[in-house]
C-alpha atoms as a PDB file:
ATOM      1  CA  UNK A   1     168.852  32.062  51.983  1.00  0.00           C
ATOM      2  CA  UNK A   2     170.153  35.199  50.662  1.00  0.00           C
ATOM      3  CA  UNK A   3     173.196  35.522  48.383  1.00  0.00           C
ATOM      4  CA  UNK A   4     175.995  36.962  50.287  1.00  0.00           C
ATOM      5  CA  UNK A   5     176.445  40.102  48.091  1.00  0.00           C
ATOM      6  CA  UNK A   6     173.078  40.744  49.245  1.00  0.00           C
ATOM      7  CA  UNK A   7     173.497  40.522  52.411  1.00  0.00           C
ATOM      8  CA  UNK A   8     176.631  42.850  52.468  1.00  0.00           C
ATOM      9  CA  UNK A   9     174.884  45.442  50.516  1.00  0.00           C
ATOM     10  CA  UNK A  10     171.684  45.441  53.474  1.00  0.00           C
ATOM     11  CA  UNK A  11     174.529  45.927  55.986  1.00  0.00           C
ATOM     12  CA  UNK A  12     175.908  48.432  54.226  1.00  0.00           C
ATOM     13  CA  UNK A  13     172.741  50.006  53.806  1.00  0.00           C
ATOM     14  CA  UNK A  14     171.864  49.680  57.539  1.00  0.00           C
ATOM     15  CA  UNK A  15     175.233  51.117  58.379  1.00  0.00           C
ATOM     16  CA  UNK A  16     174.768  54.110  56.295  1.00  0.00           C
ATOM     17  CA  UNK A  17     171.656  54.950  57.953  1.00  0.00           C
ATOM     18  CA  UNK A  18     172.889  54.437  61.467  1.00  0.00           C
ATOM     19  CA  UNK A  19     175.587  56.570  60.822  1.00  0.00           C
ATOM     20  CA  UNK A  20     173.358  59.262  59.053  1.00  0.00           C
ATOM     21  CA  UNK A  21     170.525  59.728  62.367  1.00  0.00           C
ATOM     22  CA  UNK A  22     173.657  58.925  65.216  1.00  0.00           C
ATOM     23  CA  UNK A  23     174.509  62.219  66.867  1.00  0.00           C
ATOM     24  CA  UNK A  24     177.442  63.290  68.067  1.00  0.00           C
ATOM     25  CA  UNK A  25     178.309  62.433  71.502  1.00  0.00           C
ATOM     26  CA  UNK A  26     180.574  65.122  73.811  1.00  0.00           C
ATOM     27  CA  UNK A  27     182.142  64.179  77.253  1.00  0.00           C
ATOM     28  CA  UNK A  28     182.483  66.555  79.547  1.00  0.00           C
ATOM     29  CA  UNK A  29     185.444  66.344  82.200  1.00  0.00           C
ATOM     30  CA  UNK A  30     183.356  66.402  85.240  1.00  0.00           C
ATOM     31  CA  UNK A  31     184.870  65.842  88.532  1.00  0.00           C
ATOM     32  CA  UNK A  32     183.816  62.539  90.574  1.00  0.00           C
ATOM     33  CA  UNK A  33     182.959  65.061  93.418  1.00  0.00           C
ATOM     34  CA  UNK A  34     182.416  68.943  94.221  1.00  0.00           C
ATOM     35  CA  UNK A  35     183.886  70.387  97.182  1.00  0.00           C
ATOM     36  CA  UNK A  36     181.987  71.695  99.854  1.00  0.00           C
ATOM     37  CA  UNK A  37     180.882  75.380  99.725  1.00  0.00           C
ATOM     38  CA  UNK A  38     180.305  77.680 102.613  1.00  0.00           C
ATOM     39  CA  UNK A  39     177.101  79.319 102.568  1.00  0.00           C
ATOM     40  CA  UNK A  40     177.423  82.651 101.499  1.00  0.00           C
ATOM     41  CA  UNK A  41     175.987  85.642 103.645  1.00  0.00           C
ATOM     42  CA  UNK A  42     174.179  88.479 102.212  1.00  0.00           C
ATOM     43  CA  UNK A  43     173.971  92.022 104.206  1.00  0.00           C
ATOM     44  CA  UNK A  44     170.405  92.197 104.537  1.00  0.00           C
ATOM     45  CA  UNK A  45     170.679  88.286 105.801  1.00  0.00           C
ATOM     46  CA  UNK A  46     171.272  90.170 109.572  1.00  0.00           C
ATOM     47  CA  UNK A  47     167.603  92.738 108.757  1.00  0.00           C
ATOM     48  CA  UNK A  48     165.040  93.189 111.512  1.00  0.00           C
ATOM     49  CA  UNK A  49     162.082  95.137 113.137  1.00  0.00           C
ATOM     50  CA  UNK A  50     163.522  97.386 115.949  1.00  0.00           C
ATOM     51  CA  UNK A  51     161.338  99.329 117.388  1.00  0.00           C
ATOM     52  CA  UNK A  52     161.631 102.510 119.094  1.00  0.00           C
ATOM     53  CA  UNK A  53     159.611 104.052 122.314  1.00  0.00           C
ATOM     54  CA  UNK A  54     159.960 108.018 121.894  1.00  0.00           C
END
């Protein structure tokens, strides 16, 4: 068995590293659900072929 001062200082070792390679984590206020959208229409949504007899 280790001594305990040893021990401490591998924790404190591990810690240190842990700490150095964690990131920094960011959470977002997202809402639980989005609302429904209408579809939206475009002008050339309503384009066709018409065709003319002269």
């Amino acid at each position: 068995m280790l001594p305990p001062f040893i021990i401490e200082e591998i924790r404190r070792r591990e810690h240190q590293q842990r700490q150095r390679y964690e990131q920094p984590q960011l959470d977002l206020p997202i809402p639980e659900s989005f609302p429904e959208r209408a579809p939206q229409r475009r002008d050339d949504d309503d384009r066709g072929v018409v065709i003319i007899d002269l």
